[in-house]
Protein backbone atom coordinates (compact mmCIF):
# COMPACT_ATOMS: atom_id res chain seq x y z
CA UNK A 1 -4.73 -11.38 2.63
CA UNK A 2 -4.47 -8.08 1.18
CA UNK A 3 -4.39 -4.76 3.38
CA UNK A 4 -4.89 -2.10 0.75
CA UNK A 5 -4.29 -1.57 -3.15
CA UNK A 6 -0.83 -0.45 -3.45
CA UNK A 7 -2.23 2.09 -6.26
CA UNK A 8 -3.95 3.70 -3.39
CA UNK A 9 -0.76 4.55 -1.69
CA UNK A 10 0.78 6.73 -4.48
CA UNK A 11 -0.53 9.97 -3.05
CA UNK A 12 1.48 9.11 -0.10
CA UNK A 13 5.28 9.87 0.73
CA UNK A 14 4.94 8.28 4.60
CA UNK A 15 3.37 5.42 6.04
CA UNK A 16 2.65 4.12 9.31
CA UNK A 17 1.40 0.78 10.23
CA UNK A 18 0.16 1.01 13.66
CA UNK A 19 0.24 -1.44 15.32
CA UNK A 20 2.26 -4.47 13.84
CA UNK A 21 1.25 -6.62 17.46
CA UNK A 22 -2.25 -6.66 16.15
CA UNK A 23 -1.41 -7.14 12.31
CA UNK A 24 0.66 -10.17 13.89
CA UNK A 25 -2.31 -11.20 15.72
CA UNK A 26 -4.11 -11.15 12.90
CA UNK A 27 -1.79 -12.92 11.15
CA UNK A 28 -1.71 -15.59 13.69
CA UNK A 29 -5.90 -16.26 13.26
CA UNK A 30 -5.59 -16.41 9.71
CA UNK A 31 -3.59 -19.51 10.00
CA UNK A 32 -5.21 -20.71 12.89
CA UNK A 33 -8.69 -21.03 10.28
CA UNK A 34 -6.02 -22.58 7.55
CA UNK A 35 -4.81 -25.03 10.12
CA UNK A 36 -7.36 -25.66 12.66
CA UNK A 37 -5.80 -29.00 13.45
CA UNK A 38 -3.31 -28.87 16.58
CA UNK A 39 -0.88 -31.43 15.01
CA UNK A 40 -0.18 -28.83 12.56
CA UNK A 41 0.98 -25.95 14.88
CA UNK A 42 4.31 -26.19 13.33
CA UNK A 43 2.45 -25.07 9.98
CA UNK A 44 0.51 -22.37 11.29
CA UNK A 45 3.58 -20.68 12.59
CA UNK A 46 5.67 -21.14 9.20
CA UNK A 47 2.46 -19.42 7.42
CA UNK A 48 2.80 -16.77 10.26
CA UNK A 49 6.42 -15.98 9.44
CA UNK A 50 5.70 -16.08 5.99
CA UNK A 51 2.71 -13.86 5.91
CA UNK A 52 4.97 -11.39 8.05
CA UNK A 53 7.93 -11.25 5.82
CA UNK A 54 5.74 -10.85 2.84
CA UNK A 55 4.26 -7.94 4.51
CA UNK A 56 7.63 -6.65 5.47
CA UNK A 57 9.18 -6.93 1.98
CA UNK A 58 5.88 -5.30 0.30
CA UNK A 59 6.37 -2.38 2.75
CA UNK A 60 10.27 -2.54 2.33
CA UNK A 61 9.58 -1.84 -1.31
CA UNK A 62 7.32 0.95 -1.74
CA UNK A 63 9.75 3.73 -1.75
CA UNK A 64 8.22 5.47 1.20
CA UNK A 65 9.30 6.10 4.55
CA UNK A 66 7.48 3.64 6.66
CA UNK A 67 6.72 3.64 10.17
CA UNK A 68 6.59 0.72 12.11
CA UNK A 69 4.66 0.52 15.71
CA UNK A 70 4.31 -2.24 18.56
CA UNK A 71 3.02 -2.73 21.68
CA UNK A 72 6.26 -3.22 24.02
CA UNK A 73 6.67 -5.43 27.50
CA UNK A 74 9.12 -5.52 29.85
CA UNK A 75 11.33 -8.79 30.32
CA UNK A 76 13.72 -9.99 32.62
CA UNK A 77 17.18 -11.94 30.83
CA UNK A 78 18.65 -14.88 32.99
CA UNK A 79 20.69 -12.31 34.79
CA UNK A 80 17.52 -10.47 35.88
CA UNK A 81 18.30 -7.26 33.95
CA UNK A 82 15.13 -5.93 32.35
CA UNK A 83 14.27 -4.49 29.09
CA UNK A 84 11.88 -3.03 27.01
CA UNK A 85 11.20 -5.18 24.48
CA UNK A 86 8.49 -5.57 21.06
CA UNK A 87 5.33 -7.47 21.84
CA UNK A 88 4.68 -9.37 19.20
CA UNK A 89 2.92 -12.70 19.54
């Protein structure tokens, strides 16, 4: 899967991927049309974590100040405190 030509970001000092829920999301359909089987939902998810820390580490490694946003939701802890919290599927 590839987001842009790293080449093309050279002009660039900052960056801002907005919003990593739906590049997740994404993510997550890619694998679901490499592994369309539901036995293999263990799979899908591995290729989801790997297709995220790729994307991390490429990002990581630009030498550019990166920017990083997410949808948020609010959860409750087993001691019913709440916080604010990244929604990422």
């Amino acid at each position: 899967m590839h987001f842009f030509k790293l080449k093309e970001l050279s002009n660039y000092d900052n960056i801002c991927v907005d919003s990593l829920s739906d590049l997740v999301a994404l993510f997550i359909e890619a694998a679901k049309q490499k592994f369309p089987d539901a036995r293999n939902t263990q799979q899908m998810w591995g290729e989801v974590r790997e297709m995220i820390l790729r994307f991390v580490r490429l990002v990581r490694d630009l030498d550019k100040n990166i920017v990083v946003l997410c949808l948020e939701k609010l959860v409750q802890d087993d001691m019913a405190r709440m916080s604010y919290q990244p929604d990422i599927p």
